[in-house]
Protein backbone atom coordinates (compact mmCIF):
# COMPACT_ATOMS: atom_id res chain seq x y z
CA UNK A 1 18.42 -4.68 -11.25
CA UNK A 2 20.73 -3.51 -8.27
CA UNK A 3 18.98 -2.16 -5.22
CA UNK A 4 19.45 1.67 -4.13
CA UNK A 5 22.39 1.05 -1.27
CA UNK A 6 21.60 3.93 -0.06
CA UNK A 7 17.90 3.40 1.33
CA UNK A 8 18.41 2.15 4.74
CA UNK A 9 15.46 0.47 6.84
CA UNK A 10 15.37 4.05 8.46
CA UNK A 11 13.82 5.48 5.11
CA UNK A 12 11.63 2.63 4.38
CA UNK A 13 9.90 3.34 8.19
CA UNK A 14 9.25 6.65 7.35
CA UNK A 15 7.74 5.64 4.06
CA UNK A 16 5.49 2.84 5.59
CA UNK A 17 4.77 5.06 8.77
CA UNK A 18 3.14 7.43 6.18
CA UNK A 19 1.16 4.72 4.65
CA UNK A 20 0.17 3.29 7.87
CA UNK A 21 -1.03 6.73 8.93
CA UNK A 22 -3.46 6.67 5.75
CA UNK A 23 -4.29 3.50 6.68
CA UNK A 24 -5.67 4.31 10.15
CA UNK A 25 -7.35 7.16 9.24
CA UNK A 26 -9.19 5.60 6.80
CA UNK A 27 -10.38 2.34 9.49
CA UNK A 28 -11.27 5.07 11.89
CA UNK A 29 -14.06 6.77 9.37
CA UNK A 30 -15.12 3.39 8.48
CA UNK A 31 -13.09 2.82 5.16
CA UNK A 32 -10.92 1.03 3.80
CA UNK A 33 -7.21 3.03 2.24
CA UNK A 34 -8.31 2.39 -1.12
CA UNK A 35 -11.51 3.83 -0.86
CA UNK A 36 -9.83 7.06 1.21
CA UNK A 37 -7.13 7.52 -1.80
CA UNK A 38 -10.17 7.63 -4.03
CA UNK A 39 -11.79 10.05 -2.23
CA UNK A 40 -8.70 12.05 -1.81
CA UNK A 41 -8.10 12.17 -5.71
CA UNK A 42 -11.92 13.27 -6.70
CA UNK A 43 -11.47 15.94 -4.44
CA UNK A 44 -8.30 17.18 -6.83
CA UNK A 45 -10.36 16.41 -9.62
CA UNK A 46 -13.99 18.32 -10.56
CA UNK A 47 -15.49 14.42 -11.32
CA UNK A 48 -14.50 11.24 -12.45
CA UNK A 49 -15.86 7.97 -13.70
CA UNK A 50 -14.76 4.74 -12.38
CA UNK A 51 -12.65 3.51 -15.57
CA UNK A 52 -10.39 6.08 -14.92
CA UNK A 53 -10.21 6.25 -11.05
CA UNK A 54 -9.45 2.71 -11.49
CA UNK A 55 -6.65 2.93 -14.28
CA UNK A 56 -5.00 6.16 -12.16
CA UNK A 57 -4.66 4.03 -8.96
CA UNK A 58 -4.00 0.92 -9.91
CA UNK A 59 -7.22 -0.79 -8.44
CA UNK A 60 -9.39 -3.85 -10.51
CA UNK A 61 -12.77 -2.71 -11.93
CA UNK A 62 -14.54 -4.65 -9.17
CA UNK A 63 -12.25 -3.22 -6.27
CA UNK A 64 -12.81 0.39 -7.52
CA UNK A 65 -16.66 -0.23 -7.95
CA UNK A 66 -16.93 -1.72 -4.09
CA UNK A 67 -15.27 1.44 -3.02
CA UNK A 68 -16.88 3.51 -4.76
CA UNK A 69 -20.47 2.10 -3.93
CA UNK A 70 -19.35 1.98 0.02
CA UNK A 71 -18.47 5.99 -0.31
CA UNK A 72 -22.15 6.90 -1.91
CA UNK A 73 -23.35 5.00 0.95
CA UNK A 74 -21.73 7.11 3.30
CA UNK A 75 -22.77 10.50 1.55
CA UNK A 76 -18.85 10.59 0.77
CA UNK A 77 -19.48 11.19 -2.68
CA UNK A 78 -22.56 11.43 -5.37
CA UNK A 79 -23.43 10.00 -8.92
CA UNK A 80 -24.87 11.27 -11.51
CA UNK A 81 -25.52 10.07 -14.68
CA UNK A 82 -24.28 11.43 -17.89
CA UNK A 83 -26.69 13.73 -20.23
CA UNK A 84 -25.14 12.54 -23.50
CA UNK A 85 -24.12 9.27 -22.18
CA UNK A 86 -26.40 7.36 -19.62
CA UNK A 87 -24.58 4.48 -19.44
CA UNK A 88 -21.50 6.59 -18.09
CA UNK A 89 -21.76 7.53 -14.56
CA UNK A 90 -19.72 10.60 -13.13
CA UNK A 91 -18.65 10.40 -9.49
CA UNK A 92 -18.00 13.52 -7.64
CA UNK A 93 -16.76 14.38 -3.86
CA UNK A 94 -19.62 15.47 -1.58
CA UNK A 95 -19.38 18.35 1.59
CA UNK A 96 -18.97 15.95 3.84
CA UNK A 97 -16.10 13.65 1.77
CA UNK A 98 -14.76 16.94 1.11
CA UNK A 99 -14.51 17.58 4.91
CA UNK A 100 -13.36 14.29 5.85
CA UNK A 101 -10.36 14.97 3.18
CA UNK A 102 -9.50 18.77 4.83
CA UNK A 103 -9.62 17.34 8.38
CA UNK A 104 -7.03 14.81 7.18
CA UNK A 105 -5.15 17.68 5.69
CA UNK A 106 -5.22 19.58 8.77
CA UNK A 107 -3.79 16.70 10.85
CA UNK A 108 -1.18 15.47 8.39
CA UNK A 109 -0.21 18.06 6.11
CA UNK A 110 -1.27 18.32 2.51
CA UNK A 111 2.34 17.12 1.35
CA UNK A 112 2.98 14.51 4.09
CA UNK A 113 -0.58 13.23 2.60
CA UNK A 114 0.20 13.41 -1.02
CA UNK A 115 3.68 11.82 -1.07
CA UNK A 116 1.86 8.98 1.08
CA UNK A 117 -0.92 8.18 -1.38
CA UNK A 118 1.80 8.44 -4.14
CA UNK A 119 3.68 6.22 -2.30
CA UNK A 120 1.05 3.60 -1.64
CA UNK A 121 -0.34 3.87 -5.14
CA UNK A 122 3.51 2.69 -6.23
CA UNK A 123 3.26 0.00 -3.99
CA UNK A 124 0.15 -1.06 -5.29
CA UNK A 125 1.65 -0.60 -8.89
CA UNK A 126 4.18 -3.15 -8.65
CA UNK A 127 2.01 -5.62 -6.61
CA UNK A 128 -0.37 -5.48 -9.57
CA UNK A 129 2.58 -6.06 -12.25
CA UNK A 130 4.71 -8.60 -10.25
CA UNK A 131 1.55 -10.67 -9.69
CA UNK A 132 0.38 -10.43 -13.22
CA UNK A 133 4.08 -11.35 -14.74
CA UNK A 134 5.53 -14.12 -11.57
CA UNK A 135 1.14 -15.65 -11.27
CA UNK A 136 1.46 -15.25 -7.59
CA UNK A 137 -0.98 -13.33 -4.87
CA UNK A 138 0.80 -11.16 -2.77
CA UNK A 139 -0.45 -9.20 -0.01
CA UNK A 140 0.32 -5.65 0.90
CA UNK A 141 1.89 -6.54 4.19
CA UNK A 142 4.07 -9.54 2.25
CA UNK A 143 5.12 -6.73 0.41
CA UNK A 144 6.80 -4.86 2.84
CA UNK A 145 8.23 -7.58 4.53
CA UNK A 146 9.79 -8.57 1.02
CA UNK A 147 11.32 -5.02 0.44
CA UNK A 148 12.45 -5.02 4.31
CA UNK A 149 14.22 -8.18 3.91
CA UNK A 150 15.96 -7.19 0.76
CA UNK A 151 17.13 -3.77 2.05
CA UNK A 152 18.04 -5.45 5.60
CA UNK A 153 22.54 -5.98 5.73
CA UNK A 154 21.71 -9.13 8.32
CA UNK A 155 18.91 -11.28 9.17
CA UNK A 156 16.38 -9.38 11.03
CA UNK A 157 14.35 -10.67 14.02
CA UNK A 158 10.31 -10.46 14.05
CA UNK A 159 9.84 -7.32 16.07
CA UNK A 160 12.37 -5.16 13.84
CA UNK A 161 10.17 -6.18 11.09
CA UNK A 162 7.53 -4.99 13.27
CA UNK A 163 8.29 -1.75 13.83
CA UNK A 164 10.20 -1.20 10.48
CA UNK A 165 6.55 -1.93 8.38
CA UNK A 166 4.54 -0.41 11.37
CA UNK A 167 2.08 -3.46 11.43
CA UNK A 168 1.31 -5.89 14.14
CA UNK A 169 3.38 -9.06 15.02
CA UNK A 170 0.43 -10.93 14.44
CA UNK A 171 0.42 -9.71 10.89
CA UNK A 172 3.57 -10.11 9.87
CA UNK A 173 4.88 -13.48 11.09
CA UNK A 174 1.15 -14.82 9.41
CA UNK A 175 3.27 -12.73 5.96
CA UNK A 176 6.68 -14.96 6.86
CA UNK A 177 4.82 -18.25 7.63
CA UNK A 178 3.39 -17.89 3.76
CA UNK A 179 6.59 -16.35 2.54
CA UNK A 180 8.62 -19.48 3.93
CA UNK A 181 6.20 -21.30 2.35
CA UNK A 182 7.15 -19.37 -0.87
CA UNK A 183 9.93 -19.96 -0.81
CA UNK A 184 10.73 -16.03 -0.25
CA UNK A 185 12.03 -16.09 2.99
CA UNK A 186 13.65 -18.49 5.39
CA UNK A 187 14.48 -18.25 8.97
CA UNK A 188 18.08 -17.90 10.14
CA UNK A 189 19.91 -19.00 12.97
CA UNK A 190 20.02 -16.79 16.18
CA UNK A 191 23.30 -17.96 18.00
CA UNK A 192 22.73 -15.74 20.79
CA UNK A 193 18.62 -16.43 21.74
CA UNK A 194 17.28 -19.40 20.18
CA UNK A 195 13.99 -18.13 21.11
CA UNK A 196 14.12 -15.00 18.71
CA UNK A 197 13.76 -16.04 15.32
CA UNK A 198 15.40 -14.19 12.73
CA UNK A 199 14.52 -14.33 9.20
CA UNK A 200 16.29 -13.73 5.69
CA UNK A 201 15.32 -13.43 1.82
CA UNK A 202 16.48 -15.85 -0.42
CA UNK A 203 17.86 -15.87 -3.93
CA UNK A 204 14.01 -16.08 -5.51
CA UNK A 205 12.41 -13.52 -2.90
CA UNK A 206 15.54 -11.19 -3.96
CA UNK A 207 14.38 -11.42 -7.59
CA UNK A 208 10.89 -10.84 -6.91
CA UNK A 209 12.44 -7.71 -4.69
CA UNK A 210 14.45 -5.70 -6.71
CA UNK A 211 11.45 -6.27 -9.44
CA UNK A 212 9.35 -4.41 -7.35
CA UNK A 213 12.24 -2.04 -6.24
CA UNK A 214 12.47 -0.92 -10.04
CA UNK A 215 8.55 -0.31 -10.37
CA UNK A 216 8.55 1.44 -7.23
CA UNK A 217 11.96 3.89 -8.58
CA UNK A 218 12.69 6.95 -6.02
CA UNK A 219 9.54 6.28 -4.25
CA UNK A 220 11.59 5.01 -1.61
CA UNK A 221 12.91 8.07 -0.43
């Protein structure tokens, strides 16, 4: 399970960058990215129910279900129950989820958008598996730091981290104090400012890395 060599921490910014963007777009019209990524696939699709929505994005039941209540809240989306079935309930984009989506289009670009939220739903693929097959929680921001650290030629200090996963520093050395802990990462030495730490994977959170790498494929690039 060899690593791409030719990803550099370059690519991965770009890729994170585009999921951050999602992200933040999603916080500022008061939703979370999962609930945005379902809203951006039922307005692809003519309806859905949440079974599938949940199976097509890799989200649990009760994550999809939270979402997808918090969206009819917000006259994102309606419900409707199912003439032949009533215990099946269709969900389907509403005029003002559908303008939330364009306006998002407008500012990003349909395919900037779309190979984001392909993107993230890979990430969220192999979270899913690698947590399900190692028994261990790991959080969407401890996932980038993993990948970051694998692809990295050197230890890397806290604020290239930073600015290669486009989070805060706040966010991500609360990631390495639990990856340490893990076992996944461990802090190097900094001969030139002992001040700056610098941080490393290790054997184990190389394993765990290139699993992920292989789930994920050329969604990298």
């Amino acid at each position: 399970m060899n690593r791409d060599t030719s990803i550099t921490l370059e690519d991965l910014k770009h890729v994170f960058r585009r999921i951050a963007d999602i992200e933040n777009y999603a916080k500022d019209n008061l939703i979370d990215c999962d609930s945005l990524v379902i809203l951006y696939q039922l307005c692809q699709d003519h309806r859905s129910i949440a079974s599938r929505l949940s199976k097509s994005l890799y989200l649990s039941p009760a994550k999809t279900t939270r979402c997808l209540k918090r969206l009819v809240s917000l006259d994102l989306i309606s419900e409707s129950l199912d003439s032949d079935d009533y215990r099946k309930i269709f969900y389907k984009i509403s005029g003002n989820g559908a303008a939330l989506i364009n306006e998002f289009v407008v500012v990003q670009g349909k395919l900037c958008i779309s190979k984001g939220i392909e993107q993230y739903q890979q990430l969220k693929k192999a979270v899913r598996q690698i947590e399900q097959s190692a028994s261990i929680v790991i959080t969407s921001t401890a996932q980038k730091v993993i990948i970051t650290l694998e692809y990295a030629k050197k230890p890397i200090s806290v604020h290239e981290l930073c600015n290669c996963v486009c989070l805060s520093q706040s966010k991500v050395s609360m990631s390495l104090k639990k990856l340490q802990g893990m076992q996944i990462a461990v802090r190097a030495p900094n001969g030139d400012d002992a001040r700056e730490h610098f941080y490393k994977i290790t054997d184990k959170g190389s394993m765990l890395a290139k699993e992920m790498i292989v789930i994920l494929g050329d969604k990298l690039n």
